[in-house]
N, C-alpha and C. Protein backbone atom coordinates (compact mmCIF):
# COMPACT_ATOMS: atom_id res chain seq x y z
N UNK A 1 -93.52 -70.50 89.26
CA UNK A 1 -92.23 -70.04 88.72
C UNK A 1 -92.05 -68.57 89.01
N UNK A 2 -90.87 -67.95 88.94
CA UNK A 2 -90.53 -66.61 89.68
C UNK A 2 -90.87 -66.19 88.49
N UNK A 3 -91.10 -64.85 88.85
CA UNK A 3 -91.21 -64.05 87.59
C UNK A 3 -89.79 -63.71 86.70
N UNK A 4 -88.56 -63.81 87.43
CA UNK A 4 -87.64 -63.62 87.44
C UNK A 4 -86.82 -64.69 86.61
N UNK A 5 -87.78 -65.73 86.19
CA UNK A 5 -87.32 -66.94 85.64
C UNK A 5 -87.77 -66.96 83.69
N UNK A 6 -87.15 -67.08 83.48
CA UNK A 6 -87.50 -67.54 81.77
C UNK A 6 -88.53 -68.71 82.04
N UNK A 7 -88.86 -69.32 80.71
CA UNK A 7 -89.76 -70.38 80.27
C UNK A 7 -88.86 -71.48 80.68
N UNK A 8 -87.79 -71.66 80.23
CA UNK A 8 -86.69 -72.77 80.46
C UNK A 8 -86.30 -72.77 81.61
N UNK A 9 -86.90 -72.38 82.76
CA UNK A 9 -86.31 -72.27 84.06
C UNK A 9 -84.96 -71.54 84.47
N UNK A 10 -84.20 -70.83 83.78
CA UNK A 10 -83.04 -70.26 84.21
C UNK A 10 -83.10 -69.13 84.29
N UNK A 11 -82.28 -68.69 85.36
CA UNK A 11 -82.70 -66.83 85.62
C UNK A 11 -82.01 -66.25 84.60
N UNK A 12 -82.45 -64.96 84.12
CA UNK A 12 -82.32 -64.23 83.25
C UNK A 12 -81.41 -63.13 83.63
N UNK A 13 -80.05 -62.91 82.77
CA UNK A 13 -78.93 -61.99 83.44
C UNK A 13 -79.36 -60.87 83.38
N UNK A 14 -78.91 -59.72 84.27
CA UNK A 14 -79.68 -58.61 84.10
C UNK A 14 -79.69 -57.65 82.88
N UNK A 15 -78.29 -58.13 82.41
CA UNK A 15 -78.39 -57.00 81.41
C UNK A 15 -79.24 -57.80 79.77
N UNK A 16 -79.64 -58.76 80.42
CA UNK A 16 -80.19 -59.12 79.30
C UNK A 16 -81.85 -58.63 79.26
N UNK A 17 -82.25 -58.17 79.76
CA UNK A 17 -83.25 -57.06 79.98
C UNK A 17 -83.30 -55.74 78.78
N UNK A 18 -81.93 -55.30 78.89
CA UNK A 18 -81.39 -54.25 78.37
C UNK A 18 -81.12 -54.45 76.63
N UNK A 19 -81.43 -53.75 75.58
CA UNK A 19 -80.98 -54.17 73.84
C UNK A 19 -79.62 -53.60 74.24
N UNK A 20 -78.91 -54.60 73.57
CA UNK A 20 -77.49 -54.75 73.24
C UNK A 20 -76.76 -53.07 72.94
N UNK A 21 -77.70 -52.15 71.97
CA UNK A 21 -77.31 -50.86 71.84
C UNK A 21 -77.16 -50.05 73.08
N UNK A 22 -77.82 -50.32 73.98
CA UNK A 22 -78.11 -49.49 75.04
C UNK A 22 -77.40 -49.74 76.86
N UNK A 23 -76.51 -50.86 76.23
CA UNK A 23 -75.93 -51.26 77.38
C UNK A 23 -74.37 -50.83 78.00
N UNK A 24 -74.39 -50.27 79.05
CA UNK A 24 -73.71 -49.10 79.37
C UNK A 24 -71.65 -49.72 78.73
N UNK A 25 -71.44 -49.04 78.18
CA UNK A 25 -69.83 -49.08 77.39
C UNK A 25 -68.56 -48.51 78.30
N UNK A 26 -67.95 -49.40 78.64
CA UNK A 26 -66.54 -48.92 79.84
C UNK A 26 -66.17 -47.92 79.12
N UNK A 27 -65.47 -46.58 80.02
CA UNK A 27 -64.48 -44.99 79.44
C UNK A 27 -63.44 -46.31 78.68
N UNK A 28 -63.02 -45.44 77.42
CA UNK A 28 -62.23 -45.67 77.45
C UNK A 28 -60.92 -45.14 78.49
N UNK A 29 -59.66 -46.03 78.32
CA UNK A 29 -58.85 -46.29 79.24
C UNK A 29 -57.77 -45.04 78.78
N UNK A 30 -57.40 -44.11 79.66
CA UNK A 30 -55.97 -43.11 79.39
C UNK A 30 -55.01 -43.29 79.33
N UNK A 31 -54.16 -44.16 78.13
CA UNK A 31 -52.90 -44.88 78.17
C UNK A 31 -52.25 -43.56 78.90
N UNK A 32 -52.03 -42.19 78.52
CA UNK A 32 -50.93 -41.60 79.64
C UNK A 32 -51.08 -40.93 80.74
N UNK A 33 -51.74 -41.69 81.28
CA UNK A 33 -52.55 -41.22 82.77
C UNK A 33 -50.88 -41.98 83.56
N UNK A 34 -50.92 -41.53 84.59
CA UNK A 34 -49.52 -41.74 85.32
C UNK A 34 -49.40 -43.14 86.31
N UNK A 35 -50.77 -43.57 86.63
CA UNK A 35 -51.15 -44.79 86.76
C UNK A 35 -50.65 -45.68 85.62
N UNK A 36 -51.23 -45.48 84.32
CA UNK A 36 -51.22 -46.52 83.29
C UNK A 36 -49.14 -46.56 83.17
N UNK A 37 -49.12 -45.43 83.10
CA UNK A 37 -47.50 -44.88 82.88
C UNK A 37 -46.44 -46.05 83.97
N UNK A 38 -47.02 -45.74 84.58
CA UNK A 38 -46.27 -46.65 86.19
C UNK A 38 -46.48 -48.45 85.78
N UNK A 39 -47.67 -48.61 85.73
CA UNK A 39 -47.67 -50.09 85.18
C UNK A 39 -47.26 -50.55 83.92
N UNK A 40 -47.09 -49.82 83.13
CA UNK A 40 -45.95 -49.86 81.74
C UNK A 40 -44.67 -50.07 82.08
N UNK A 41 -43.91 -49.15 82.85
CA UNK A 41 -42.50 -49.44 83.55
C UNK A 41 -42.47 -50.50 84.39
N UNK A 42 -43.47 -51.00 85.11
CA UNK A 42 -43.01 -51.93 85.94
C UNK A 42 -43.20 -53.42 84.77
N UNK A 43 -44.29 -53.35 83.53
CA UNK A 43 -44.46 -54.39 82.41
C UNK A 43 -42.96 -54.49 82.03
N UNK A 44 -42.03 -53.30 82.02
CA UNK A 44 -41.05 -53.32 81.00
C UNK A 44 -39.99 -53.97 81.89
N UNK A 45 -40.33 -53.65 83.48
CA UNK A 45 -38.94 -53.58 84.07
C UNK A 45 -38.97 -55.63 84.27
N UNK A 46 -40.16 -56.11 84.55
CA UNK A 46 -40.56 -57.10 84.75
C UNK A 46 -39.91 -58.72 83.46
N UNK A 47 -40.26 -57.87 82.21
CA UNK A 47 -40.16 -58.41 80.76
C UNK A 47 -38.25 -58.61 80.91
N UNK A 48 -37.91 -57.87 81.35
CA UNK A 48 -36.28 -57.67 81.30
C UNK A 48 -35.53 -58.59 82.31
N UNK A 49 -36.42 -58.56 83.09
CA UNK A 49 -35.55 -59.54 84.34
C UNK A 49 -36.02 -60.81 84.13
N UNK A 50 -37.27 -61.14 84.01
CA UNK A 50 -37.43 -62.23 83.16
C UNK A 50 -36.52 -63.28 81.84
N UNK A 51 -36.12 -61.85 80.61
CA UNK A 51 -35.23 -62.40 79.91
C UNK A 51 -34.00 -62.33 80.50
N UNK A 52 -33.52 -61.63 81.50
CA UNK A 52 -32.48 -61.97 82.21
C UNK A 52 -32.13 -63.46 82.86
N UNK A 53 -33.18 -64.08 83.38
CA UNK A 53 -33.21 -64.97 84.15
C UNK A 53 -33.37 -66.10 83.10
N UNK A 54 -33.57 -65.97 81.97
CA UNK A 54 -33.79 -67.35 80.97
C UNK A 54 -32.33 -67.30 80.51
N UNK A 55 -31.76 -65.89 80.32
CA UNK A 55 -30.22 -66.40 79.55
C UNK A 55 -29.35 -66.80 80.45
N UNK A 56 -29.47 -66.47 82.12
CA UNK A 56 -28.23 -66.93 83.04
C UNK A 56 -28.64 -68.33 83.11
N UNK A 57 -29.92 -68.97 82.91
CA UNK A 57 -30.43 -70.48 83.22
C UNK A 57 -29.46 -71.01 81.88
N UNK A 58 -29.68 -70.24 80.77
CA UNK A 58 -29.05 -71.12 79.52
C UNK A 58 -27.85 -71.51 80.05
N UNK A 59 -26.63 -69.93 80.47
CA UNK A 59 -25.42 -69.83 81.08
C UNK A 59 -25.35 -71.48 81.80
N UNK A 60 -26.05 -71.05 83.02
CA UNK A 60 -25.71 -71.99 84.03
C UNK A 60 -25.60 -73.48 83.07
N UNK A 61 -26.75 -73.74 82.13
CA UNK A 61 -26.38 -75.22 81.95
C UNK A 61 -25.61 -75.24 81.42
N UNK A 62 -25.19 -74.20 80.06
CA UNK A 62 -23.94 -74.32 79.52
C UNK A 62 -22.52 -74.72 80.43
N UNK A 63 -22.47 -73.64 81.53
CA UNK A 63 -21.59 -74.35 82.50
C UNK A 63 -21.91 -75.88 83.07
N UNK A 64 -22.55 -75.53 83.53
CA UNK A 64 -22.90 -77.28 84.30
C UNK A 64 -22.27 -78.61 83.05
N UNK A 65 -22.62 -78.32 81.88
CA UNK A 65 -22.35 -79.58 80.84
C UNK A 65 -21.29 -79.37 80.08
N UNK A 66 -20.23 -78.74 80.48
CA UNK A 66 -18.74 -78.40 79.93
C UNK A 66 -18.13 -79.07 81.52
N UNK A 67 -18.51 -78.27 82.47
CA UNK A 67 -17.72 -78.96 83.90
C UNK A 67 -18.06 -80.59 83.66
N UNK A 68 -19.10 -80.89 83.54
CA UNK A 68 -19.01 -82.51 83.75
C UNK A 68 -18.26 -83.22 82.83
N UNK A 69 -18.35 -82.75 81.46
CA UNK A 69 -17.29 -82.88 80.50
C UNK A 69 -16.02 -82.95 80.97
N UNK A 70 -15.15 -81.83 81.67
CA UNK A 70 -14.08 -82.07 82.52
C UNK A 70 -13.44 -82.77 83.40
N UNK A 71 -14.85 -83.30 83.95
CA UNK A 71 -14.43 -83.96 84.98
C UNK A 71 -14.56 -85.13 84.40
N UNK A 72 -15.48 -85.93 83.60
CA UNK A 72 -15.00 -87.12 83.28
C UNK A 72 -14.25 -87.45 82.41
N UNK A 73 -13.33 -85.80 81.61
CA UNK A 73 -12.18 -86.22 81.24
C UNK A 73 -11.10 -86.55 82.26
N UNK A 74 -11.05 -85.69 83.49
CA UNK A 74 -9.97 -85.97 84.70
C UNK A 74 -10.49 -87.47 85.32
N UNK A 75 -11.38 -88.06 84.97
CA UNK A 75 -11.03 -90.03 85.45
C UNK A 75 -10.65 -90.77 84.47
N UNK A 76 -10.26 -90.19 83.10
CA UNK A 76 -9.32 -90.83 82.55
C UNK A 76 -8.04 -90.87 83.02
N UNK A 77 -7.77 -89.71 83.58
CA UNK A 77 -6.40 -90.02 83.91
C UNK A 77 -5.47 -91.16 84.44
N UNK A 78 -6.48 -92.39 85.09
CA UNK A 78 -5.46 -92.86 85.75
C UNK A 78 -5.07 -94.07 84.23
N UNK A 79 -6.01 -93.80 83.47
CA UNK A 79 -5.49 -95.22 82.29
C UNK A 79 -5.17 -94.39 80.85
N UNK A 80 -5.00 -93.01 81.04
CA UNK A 80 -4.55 -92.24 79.95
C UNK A 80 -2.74 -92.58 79.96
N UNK A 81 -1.95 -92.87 79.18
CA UNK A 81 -0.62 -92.86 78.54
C UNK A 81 -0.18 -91.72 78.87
N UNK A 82 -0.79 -90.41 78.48
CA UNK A 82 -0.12 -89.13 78.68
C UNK A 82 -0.62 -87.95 79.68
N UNK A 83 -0.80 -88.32 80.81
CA UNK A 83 -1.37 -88.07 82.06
C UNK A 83 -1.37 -86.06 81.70
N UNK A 84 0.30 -85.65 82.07
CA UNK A 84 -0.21 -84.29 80.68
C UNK A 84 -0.97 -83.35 80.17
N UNK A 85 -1.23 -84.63 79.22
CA UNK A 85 -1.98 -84.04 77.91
C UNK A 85 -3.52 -84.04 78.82
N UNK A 86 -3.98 -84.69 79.75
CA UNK A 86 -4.75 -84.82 79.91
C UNK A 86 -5.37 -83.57 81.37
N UNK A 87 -4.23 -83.16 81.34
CA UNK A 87 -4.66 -81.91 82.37
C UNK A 87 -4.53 -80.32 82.00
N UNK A 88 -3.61 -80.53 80.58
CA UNK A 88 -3.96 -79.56 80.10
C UNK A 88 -5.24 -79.51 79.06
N UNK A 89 -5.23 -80.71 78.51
CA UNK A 89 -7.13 -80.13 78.06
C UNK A 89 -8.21 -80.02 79.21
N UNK A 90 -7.94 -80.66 80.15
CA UNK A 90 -8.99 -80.26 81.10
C UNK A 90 -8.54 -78.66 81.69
N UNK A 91 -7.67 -77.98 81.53
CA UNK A 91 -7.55 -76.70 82.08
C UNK A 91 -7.85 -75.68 80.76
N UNK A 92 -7.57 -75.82 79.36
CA UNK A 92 -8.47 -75.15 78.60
C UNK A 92 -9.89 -75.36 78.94
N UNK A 93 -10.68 -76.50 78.79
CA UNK A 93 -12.20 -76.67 79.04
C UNK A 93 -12.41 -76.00 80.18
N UNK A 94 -11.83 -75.66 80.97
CA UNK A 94 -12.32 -74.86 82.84
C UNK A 94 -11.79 -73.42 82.20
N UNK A 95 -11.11 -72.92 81.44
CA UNK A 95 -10.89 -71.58 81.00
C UNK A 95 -12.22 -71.23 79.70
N UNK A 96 -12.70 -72.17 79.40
CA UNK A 96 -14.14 -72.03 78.60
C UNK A 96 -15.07 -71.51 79.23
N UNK A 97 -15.16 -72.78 80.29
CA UNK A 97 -16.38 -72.13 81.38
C UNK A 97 -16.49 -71.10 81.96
N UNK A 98 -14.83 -70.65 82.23
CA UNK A 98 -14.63 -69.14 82.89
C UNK A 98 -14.83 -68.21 81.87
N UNK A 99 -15.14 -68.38 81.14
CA UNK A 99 -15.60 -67.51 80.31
C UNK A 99 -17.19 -67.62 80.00
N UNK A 100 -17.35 -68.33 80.28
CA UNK A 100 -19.01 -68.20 80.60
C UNK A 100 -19.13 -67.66 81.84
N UNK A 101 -18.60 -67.90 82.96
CA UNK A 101 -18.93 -67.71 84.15
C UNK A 101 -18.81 -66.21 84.17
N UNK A 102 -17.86 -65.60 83.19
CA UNK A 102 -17.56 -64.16 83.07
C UNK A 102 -19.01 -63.52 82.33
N UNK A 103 -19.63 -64.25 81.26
CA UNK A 103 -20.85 -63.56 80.74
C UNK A 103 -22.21 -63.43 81.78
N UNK A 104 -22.18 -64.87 82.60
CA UNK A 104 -22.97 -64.36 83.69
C UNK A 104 -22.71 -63.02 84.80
N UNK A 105 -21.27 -62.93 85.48
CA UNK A 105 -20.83 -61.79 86.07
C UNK A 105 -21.25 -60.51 85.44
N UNK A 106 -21.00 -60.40 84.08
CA UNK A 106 -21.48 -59.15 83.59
C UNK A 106 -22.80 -58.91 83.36
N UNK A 107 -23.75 -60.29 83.75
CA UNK A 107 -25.24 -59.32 83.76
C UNK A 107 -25.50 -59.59 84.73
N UNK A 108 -24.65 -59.96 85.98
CA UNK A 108 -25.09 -59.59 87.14
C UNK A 108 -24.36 -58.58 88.04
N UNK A 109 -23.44 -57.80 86.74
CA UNK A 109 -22.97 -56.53 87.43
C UNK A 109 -23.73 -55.32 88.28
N UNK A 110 -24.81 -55.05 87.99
CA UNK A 110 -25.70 -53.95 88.45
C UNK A 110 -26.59 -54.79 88.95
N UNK A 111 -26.83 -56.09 89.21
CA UNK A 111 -28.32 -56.57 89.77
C UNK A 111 -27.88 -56.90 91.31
N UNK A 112 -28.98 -57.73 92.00
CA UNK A 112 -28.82 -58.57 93.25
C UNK A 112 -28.82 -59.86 92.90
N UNK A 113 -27.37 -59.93 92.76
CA UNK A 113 -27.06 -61.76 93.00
C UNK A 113 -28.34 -62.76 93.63
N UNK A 114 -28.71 -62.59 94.67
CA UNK A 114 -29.22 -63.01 95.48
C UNK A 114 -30.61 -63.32 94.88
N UNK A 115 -31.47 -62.25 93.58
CA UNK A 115 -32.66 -62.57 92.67
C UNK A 115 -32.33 -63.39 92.20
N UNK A 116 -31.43 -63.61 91.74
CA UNK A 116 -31.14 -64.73 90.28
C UNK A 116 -30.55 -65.86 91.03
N UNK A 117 -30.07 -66.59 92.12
CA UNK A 117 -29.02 -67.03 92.92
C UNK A 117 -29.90 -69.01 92.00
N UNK A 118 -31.05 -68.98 92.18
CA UNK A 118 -31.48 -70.09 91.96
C UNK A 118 -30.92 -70.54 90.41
N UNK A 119 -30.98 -69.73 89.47
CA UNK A 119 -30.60 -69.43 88.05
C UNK A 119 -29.20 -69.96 87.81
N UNK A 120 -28.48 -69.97 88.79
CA UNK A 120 -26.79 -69.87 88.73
C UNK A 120 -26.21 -70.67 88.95
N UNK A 121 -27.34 -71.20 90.49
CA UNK A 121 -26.04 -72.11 91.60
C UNK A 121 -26.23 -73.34 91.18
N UNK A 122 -26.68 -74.15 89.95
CA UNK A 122 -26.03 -75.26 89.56
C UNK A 122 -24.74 -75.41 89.17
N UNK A 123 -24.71 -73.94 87.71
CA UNK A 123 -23.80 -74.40 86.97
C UNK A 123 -22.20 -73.93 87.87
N UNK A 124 -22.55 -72.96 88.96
CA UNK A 124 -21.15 -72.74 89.83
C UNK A 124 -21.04 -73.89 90.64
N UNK A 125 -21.50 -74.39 91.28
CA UNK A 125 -21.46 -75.59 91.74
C UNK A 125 -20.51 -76.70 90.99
N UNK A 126 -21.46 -76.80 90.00
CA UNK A 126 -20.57 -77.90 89.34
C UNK A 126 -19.31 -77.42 88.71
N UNK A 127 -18.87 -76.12 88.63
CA UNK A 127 -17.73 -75.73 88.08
C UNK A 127 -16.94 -75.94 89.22
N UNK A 128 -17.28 -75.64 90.36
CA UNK A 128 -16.11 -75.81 91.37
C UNK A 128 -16.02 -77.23 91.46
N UNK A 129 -16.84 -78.22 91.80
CA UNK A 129 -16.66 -79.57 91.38
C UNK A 129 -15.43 -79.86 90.75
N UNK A 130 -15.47 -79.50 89.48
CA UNK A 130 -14.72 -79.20 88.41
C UNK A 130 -12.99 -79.18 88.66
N UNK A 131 -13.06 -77.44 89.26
CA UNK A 131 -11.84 -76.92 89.41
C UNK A 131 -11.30 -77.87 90.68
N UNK A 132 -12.41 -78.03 91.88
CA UNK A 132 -11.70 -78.80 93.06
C UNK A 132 -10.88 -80.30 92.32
N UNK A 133 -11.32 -80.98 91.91
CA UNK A 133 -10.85 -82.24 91.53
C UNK A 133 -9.73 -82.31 90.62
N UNK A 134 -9.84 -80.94 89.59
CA UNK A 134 -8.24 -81.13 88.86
C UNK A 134 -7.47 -80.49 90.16
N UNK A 135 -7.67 -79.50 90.76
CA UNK A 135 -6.45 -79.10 91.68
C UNK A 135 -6.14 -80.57 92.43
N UNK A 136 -6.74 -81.21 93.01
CA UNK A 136 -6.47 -83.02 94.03
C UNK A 136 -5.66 -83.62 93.19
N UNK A 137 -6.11 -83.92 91.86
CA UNK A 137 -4.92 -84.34 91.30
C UNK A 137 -3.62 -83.96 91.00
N UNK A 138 -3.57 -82.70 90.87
CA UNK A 138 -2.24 -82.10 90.21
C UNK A 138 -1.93 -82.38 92.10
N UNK A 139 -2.08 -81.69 92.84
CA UNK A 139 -1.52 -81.85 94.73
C UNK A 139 -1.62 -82.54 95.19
N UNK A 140 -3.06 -83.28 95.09
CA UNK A 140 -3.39 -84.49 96.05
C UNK A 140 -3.38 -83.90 97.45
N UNK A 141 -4.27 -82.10 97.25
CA UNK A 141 -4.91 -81.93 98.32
C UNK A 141 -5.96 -80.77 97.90
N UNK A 142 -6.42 -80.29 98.87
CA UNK A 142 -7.98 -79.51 98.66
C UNK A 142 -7.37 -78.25 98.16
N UNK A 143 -8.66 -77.63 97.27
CA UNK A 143 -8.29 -76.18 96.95
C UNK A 143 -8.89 -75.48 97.91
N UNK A 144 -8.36 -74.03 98.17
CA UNK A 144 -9.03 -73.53 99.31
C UNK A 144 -10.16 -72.39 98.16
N UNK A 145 -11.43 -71.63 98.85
CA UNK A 145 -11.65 -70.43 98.61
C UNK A 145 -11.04 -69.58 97.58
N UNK A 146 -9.98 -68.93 98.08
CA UNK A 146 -9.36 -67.72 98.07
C UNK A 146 -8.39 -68.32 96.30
N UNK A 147 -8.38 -69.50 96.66
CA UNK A 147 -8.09 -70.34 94.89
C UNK A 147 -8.95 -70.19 94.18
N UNK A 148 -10.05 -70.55 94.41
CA UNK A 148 -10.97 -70.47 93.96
C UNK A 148 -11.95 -69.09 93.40
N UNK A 149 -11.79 -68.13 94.33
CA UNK A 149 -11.84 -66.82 93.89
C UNK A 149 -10.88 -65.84 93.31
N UNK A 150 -10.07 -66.51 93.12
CA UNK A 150 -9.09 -65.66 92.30
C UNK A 150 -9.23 -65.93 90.53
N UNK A 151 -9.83 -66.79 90.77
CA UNK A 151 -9.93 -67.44 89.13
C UNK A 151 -10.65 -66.66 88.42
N UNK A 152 -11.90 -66.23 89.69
CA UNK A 152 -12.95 -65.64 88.98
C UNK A 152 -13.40 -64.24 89.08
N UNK A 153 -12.44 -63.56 89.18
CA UNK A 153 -12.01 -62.37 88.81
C UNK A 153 -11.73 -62.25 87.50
N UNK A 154 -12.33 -61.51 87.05
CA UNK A 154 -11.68 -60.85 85.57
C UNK A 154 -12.08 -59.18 85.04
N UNK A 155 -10.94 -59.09 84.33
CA UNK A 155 -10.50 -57.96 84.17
C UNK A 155 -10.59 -57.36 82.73
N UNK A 156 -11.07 -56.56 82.33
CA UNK A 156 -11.84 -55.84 80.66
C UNK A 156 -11.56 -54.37 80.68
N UNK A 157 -10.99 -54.09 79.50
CA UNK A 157 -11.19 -52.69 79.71
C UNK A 157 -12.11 -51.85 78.23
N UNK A 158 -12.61 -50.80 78.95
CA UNK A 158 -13.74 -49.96 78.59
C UNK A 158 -13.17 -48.53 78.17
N UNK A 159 -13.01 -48.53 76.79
CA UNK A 159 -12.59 -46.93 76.28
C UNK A 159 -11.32 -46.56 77.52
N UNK A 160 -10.54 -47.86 77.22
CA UNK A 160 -9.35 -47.51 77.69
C UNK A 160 -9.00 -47.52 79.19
N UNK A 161 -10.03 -47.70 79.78
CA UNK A 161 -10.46 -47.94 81.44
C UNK A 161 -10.60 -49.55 82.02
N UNK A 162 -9.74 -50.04 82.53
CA UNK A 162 -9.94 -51.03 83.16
C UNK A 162 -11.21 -51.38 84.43
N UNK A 163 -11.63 -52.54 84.02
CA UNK A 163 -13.09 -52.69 84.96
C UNK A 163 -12.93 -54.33 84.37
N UNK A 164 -12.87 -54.65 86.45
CA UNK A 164 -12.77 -55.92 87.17
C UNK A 164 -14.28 -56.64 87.40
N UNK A 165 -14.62 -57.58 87.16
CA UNK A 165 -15.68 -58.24 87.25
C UNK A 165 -15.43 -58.99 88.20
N UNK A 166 -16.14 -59.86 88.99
CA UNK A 166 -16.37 -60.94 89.88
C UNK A 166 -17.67 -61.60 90.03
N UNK A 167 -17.57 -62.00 90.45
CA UNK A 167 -18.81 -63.14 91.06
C UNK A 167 -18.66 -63.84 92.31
N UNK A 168 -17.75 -63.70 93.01
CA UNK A 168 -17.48 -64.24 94.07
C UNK A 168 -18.81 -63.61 95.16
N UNK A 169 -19.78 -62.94 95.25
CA UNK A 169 -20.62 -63.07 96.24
C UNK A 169 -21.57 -64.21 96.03
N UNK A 170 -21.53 -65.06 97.16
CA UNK A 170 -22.59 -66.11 97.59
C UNK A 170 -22.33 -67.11 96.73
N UNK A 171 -21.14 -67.05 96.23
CA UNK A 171 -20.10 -68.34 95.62
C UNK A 171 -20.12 -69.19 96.84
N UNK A 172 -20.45 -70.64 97.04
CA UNK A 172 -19.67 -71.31 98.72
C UNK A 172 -19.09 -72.59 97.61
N UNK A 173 -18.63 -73.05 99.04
CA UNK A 173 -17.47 -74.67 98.03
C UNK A 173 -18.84 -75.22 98.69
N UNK A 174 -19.31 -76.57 97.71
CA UNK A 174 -19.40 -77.24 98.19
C UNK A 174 -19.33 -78.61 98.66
N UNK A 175 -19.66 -79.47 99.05
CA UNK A 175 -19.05 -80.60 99.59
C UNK A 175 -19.64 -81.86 98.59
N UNK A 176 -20.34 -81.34 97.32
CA UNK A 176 -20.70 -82.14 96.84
C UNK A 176 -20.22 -83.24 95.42
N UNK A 177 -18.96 -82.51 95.87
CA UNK A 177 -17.18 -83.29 94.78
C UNK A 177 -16.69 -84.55 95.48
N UNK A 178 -17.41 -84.98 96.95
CA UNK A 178 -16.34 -86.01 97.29
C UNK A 178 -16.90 -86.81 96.84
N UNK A 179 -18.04 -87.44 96.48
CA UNK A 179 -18.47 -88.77 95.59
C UNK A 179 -17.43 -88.67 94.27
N UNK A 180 -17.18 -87.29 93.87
CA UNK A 180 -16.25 -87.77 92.87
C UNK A 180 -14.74 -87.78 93.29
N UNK A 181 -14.38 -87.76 94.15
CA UNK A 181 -13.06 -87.67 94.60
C UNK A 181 -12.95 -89.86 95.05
N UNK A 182 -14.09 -90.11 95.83
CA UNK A 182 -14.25 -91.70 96.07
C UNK A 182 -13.55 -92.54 94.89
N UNK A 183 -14.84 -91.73 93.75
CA UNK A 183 -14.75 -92.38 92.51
C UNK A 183 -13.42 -92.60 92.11
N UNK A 184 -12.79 -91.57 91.88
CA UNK A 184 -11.04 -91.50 91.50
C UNK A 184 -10.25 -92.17 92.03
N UNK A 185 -10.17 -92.21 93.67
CA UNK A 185 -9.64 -93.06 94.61
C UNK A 185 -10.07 -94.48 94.17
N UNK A 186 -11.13 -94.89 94.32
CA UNK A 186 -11.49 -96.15 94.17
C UNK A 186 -10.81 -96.95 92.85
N UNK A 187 -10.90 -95.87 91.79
CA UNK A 187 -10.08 -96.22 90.49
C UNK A 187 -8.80 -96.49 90.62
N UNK A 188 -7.84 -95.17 91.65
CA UNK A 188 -7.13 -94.83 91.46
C UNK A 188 -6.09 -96.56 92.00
N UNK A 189 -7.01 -96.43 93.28
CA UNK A 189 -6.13 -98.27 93.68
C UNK A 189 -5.85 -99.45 93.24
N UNK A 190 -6.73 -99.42 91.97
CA UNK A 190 -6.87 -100.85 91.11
C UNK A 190 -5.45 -100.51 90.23
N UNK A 191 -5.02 -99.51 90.16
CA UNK A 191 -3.66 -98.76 89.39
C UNK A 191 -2.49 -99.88 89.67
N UNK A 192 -2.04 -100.33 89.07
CA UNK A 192 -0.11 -100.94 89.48
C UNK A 192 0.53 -100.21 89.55
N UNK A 193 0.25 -98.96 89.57
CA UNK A 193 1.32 -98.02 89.61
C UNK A 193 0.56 -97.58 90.49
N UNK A 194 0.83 -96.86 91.80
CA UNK A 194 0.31 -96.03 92.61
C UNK A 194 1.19 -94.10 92.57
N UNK A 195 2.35 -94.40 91.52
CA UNK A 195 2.73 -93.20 91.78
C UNK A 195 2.92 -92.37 90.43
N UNK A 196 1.96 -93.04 89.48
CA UNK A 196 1.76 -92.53 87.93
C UNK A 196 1.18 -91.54 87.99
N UNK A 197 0.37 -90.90 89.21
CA UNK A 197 -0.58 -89.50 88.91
C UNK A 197 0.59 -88.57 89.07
N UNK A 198 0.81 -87.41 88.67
CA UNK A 198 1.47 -86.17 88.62
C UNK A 198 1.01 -85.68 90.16
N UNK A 199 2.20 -84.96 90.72
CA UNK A 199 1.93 -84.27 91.88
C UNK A 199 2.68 -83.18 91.89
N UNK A 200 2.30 -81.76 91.71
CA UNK A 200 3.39 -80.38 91.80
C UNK A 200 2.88 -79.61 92.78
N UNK A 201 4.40 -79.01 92.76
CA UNK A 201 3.66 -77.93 94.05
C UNK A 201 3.47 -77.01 93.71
């Protein structure tokens, strides 16, 4: 057996050689050393974007589960009585969301869209969903962009100073409303009436 070995066969750690009193004790650490200072700010800056990124996730679902709300109030329409009534509550509920969509804009006033982009792009997604499908009905044709970004502009003022918000960077349409546009159509033909939906210009 090594000398290096206990009775029980297992090597013996080195500092166990050493009595417990006598075994060498780390400096303490210089909380305001400019090192420690630097990794404090980046703890703090870190902690912040973090809770940033949990309340735009809340945002986003909040949006995401008001738009779907909307929209499967807009496939009532074709067996609703008061066709109407039924596009103006779906245009309050999309002025809800825009108002969420406005609390996200404002904490992504000073950041990069583009950090948080994963955080977001459900619940914009499904809001345009949303907005695309009541505009088809009221026209019975596509909304463009520039419709679409105008909505989401908004405007606040600050000690008397007006200040415009947006969100329109790395907003895109996407193409993922025509399963619900099918859906409507498909409904919409079983209709005896083919000319009961509202159409304005």
């Amino acid at each position: 057996m090594s000398s290096k070995e206990g009775s029980g066969g297992f090597r013996k750690r080195k500092h166990d050689n050493f009595p417990h009193n006598q075994r060498r004790e780390g400096k303490d650490v210089n909380s305001s050393s400019p090192v420690m200072l630097a990794f404090k700010s980046f703890q703090q800056e870190l902690d912040a974007r973090h809770d940033k990124y949990e309340r735009l996730v809340k945002l986003s679902r909040d949006i995401t589960v008001e738009s779907k709300r909307t929209i499967f109030l807009l496939h009532r329409i074709t067996s609703a009585p008061d066709m109407e009534e039924i596009l103006t509550e779906s245009e309050v509920k999309l002025d809800g969301v825009r108002q969420k969509i406005l609390q996200v804009a404002q904490e992504l006033s000073v950041e990069d869209m583009h950090q948080f982009h994963r955080a977001i792009t459900t619940g914009l997604q499904e809001y345009v969903e949303a907005v695309s499908f009541q505009h088809f009905i009221k026209t019975r044709s596509l909304i463009s962009m520039d419709e679409i970004n105008k909505q989401l502009i908004f405007s606040t003022e600050d000690n008397g100073k007006e200040n415009k918000t947006t969100i329109l960077e790395g907003l895109i349409l996407v193409d993922q409303w025509g399963s619900c546009i099918q859906r409507f159509c498909r409904t919409w033909s079983e209709c005896e009436d083919k000319n009961q939906l509202p159409v304005t210009s």
